[in-house]
PDB file of N, CA and C in Angstrom:
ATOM      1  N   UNK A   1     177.180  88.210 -77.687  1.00  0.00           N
ATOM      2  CA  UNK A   1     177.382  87.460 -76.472  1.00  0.00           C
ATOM      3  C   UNK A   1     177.912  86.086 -76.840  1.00  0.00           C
ATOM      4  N   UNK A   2     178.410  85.813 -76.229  1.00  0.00           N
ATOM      5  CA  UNK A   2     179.541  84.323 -76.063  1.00  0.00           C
ATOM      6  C   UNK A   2     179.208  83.002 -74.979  1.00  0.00           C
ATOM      7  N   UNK A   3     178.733  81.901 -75.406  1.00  0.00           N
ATOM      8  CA  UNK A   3     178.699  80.672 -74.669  1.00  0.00           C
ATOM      9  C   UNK A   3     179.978  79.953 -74.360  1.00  0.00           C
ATOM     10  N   UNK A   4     180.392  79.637 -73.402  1.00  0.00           N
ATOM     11  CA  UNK A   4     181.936  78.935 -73.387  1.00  0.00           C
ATOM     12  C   UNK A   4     182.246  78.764 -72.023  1.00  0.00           C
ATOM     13  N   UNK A   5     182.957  77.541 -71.922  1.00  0.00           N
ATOM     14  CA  UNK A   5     183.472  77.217 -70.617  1.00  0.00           C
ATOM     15  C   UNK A   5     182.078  76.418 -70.164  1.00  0.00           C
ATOM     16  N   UNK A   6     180.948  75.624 -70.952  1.00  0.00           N
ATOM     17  CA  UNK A   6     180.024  74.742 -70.091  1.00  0.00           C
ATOM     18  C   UNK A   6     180.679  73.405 -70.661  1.00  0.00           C
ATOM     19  N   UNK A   7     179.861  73.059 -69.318  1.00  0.00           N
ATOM     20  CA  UNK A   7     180.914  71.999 -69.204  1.00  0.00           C
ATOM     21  C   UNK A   7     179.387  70.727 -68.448  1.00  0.00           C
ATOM     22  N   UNK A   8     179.228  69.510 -68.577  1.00  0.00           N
ATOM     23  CA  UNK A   8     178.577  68.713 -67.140  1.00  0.00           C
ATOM     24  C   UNK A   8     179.769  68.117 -66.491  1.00  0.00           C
ATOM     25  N   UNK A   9     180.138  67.821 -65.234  1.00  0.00           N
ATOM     26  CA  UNK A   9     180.754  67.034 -64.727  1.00  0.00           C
ATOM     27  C   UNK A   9     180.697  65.854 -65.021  1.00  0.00           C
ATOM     28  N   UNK A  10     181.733  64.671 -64.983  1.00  0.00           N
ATOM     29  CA  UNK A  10     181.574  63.916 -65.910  1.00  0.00           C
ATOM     30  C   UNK A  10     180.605  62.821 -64.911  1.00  0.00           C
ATOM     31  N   UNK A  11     180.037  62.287 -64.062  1.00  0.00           N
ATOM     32  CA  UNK A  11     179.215  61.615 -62.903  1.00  0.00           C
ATOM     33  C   UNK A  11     177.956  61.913 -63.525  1.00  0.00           C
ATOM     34  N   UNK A  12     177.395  63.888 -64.410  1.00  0.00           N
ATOM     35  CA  UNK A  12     175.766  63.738 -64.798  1.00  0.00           C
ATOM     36  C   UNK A  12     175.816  63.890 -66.147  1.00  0.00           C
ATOM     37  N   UNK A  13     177.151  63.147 -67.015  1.00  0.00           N
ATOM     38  CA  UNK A  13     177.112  63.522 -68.854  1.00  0.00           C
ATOM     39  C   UNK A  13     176.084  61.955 -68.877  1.00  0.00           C
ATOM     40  N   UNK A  14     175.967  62.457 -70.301  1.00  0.00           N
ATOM     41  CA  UNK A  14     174.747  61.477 -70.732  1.00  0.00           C
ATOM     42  C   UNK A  14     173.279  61.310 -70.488  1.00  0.00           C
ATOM     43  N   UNK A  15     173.007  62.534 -69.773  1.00  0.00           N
ATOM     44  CA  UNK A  15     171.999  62.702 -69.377  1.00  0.00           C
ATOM     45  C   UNK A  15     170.539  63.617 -69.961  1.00  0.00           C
ATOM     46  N   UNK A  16     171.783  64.251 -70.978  1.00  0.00           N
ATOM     47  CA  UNK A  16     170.808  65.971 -71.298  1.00  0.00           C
ATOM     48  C   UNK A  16     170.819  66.840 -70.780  1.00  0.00           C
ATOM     49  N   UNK A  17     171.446  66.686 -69.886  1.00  0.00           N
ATOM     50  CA  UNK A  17     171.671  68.319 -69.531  1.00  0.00           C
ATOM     51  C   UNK A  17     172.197  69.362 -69.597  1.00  0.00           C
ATOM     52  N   UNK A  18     173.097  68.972 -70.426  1.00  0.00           N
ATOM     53  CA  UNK A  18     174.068  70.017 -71.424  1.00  0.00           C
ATOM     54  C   UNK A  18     172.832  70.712 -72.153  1.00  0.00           C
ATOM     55  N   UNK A  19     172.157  69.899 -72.927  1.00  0.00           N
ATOM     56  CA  UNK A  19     171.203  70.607 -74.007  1.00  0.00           C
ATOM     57  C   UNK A  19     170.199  71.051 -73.198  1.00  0.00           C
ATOM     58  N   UNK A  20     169.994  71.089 -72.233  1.00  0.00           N
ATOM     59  CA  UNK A  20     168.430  72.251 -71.791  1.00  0.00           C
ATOM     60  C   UNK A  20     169.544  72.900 -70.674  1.00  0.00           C
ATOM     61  N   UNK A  21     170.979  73.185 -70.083  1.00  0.00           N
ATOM     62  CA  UNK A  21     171.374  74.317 -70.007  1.00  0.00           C
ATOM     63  C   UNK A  21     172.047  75.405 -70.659  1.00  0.00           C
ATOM     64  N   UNK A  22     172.253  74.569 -72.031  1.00  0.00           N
ATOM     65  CA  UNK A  22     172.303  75.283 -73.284  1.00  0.00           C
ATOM     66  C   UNK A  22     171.091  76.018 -74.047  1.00  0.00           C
ATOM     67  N   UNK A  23     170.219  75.760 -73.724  1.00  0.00           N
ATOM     68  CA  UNK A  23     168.651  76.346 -74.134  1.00  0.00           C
ATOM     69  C   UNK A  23     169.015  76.941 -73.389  1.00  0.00           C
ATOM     70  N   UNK A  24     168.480  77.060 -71.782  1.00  0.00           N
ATOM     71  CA  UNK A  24     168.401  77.815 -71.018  1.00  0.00           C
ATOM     72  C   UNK A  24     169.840  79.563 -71.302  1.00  0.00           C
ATOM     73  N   UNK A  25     170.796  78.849 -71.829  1.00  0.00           N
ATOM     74  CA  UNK A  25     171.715  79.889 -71.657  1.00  0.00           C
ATOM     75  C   UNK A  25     171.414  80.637 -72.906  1.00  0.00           C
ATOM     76  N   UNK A  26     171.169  80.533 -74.129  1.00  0.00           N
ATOM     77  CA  UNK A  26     170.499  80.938 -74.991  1.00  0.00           C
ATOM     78  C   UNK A  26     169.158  81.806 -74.647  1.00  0.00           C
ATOM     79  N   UNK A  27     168.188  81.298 -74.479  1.00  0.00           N
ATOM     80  CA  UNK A  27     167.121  81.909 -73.936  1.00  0.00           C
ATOM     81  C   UNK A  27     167.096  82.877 -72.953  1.00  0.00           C
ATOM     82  N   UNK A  28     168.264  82.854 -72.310  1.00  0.00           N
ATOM     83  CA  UNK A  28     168.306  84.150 -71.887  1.00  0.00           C
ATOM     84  C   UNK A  28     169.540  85.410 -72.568  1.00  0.00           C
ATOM     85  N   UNK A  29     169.971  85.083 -72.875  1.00  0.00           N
ATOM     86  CA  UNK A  29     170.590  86.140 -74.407  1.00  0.00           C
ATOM     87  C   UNK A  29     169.890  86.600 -74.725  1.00  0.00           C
ATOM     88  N   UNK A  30     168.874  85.743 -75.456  1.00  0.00           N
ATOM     89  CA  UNK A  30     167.754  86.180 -76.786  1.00  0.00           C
ATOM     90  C   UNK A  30     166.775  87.187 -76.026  1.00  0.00           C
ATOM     91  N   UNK A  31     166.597  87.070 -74.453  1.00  0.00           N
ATOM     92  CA  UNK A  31     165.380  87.839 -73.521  1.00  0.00           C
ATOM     93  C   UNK A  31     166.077  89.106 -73.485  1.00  0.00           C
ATOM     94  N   UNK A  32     167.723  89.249 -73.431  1.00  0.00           N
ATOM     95  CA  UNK A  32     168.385  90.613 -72.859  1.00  0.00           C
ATOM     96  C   UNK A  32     168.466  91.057 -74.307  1.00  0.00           C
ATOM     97  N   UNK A  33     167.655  90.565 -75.531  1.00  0.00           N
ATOM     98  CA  UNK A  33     167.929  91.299 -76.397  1.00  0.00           C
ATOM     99  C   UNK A  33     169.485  91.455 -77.709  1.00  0.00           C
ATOM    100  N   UNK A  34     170.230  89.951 -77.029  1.00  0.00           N
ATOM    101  CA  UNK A  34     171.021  89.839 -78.087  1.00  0.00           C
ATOM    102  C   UNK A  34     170.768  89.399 -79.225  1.00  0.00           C
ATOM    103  N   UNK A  35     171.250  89.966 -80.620  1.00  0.00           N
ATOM    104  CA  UNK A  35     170.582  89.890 -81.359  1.00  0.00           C
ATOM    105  C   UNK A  35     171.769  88.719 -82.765  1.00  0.00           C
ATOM    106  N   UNK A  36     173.419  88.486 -81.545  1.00  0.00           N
ATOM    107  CA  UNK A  36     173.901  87.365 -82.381  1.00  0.00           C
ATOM    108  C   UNK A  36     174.478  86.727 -80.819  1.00  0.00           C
ATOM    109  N   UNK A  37     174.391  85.364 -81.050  1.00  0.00           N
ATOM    110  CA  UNK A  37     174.480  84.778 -79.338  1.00  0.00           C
ATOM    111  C   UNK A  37     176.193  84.086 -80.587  1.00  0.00           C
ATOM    112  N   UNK A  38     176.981  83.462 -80.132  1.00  0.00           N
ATOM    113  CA  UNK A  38     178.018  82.564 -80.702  1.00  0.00           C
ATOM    114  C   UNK A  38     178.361  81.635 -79.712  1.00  0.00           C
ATOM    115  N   UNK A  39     179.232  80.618 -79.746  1.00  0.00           N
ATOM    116  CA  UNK A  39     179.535  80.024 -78.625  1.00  0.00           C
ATOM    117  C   UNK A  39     180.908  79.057 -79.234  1.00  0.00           C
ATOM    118  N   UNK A  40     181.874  78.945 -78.207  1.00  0.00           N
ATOM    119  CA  UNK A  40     183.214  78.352 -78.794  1.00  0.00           C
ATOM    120  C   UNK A  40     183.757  76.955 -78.154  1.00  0.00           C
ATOM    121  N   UNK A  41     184.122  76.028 -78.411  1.00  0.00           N
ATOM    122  CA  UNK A  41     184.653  74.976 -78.261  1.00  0.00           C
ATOM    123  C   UNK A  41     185.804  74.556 -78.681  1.00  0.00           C
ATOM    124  N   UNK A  42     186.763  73.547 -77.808  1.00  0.00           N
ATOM    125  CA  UNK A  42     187.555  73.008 -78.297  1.00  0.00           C
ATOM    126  C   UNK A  42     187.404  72.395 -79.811  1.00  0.00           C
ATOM    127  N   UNK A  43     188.231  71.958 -80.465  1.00  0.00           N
ATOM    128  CA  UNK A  43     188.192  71.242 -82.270  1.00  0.00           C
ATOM    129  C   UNK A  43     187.808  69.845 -81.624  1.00  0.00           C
ATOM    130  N   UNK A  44     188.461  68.722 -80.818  1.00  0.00           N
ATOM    131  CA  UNK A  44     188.297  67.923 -80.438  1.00  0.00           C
ATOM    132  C   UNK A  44     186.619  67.109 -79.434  1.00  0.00           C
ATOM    133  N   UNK A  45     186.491  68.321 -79.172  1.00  0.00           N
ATOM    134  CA  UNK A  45     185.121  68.549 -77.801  1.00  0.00           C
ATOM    135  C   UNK A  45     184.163  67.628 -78.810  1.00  0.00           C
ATOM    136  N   UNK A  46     184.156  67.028 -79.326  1.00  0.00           N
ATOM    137  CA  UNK A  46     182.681  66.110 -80.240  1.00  0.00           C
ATOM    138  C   UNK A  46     181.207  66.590 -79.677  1.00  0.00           C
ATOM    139  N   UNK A  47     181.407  65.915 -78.400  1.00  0.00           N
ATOM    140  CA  UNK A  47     179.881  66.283 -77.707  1.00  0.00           C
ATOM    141  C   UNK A  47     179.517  67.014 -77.304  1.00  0.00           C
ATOM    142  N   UNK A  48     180.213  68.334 -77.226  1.00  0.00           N
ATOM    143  CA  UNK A  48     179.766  69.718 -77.325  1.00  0.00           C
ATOM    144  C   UNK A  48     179.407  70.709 -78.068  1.00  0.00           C
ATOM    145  N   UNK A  49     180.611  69.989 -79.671  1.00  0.00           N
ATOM    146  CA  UNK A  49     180.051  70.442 -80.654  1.00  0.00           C
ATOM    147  C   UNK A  49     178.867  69.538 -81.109  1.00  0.00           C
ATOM    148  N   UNK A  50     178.354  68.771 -80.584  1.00  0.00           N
ATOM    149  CA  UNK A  50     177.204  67.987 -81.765  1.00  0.00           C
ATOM    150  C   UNK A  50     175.998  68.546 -80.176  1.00  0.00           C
ATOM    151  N   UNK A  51     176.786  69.157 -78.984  1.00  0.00           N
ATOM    152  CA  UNK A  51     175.173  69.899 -78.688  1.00  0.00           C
ATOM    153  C   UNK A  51     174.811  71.451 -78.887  1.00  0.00           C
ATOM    154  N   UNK A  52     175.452  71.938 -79.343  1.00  0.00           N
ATOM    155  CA  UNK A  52     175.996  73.420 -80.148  1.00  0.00           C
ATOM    156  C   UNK A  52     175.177  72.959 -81.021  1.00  0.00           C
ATOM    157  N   UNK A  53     175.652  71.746 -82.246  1.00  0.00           N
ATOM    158  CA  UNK A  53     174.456  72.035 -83.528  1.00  0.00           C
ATOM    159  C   UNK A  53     173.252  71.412 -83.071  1.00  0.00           C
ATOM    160  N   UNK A  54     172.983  70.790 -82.108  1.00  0.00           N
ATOM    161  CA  UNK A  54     171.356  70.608 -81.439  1.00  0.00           C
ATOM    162  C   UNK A  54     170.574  71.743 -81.300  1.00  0.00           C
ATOM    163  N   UNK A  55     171.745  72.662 -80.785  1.00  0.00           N
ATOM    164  CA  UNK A  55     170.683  73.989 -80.681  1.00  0.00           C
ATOM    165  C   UNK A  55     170.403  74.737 -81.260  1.00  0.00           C
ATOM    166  N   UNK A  56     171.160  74.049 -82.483  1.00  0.00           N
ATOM    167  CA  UNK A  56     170.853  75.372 -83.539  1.00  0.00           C
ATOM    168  C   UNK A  56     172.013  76.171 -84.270  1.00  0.00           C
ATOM    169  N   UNK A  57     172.832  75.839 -83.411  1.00  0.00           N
ATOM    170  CA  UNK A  57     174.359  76.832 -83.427  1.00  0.00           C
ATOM    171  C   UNK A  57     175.071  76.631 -84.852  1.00  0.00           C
ATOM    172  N   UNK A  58     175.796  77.117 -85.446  1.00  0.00           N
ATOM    173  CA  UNK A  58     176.056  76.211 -87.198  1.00  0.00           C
ATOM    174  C   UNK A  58     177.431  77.041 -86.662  1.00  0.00           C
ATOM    175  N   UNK A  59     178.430  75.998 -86.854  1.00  0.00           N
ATOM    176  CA  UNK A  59     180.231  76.300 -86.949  1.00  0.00           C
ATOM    177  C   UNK A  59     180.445  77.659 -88.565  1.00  0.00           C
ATOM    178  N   UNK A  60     181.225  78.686 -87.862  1.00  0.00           N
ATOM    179  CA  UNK A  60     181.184  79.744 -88.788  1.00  0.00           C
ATOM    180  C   UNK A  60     182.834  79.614 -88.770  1.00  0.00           C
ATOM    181  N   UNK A  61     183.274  79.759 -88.250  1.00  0.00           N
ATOM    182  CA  UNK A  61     185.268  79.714 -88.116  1.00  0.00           C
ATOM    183  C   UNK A  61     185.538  78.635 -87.151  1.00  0.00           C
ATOM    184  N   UNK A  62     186.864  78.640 -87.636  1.00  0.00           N
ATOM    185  CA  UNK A  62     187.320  77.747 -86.526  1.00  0.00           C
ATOM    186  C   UNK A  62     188.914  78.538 -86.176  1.00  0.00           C
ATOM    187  N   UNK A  63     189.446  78.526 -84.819  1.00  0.00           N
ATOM    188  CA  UNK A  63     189.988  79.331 -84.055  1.00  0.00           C
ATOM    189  C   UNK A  63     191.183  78.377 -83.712  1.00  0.00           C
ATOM    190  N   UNK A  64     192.662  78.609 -84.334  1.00  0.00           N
ATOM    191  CA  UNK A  64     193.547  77.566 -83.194  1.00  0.00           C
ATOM    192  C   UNK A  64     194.679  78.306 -82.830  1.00  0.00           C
ATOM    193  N   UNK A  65     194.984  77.781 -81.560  1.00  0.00           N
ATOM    194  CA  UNK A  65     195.448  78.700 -80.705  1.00  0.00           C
ATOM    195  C   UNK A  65     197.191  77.572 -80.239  1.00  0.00           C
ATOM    196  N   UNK A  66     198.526  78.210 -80.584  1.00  0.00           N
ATOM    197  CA  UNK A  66     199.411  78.011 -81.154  1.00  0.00           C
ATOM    198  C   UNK A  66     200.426  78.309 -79.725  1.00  0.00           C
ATOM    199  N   UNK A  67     201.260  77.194 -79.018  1.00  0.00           N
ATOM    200  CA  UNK A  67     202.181  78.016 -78.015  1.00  0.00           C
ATOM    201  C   UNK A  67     203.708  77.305 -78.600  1.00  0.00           C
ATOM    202  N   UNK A  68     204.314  77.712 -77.704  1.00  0.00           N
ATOM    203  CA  UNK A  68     205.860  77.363 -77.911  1.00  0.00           C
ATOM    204  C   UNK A  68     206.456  77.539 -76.201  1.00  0.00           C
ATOM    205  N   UNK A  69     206.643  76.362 -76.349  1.00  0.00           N
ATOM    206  CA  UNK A  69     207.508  76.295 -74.477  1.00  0.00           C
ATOM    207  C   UNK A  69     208.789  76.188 -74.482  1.00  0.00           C
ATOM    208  N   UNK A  70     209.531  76.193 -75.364  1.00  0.00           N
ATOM    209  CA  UNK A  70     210.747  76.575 -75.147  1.00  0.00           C
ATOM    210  C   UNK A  70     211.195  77.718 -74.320  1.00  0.00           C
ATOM    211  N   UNK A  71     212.292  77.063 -73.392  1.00  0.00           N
ATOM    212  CA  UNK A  71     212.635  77.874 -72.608  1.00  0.00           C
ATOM    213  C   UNK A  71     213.983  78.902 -72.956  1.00  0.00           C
ATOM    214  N   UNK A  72     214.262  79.670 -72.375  1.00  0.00           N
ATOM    215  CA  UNK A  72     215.330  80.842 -73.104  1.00  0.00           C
ATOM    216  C   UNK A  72     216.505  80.217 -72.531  1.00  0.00           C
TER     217      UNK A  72
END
């Protein structure tokens, strides 16, 4: 199972609540019995990755994703 796309609006960041709805989203993985939870972030995201390793989460790969807009 996969964490991704949380987000706080930026009006309740700084608050903590990233990290206990990140528990919360965890804790319920771990109840349905998943037995590897992962979760993905931007490279840049700082404060998502430093609440990823709050919870425990440890960076295994890193993923970059490559476009080209040139038009024909």
């Amino acid at each position: 199972m996969n964490v991704g796309y949380l987000g706080v609006v930026p009006e309740f960041r700084g608050r903590g609540y990233v990290d206990e709805v990140l528990a919360e989203i965890t804790r319920l993985h771990a109840a349905n019995g998943e037995s590897r939870i992962t979760a993905t972030t931007d490279m840049d995201n700082a404060p998502m990755a430093a609440a990823f390793g709050r919870a425990g989460y440890r960076n295994t790969e890193i993923r970059i994703n490559l476009s080209n807009d040139i038009q024909p």
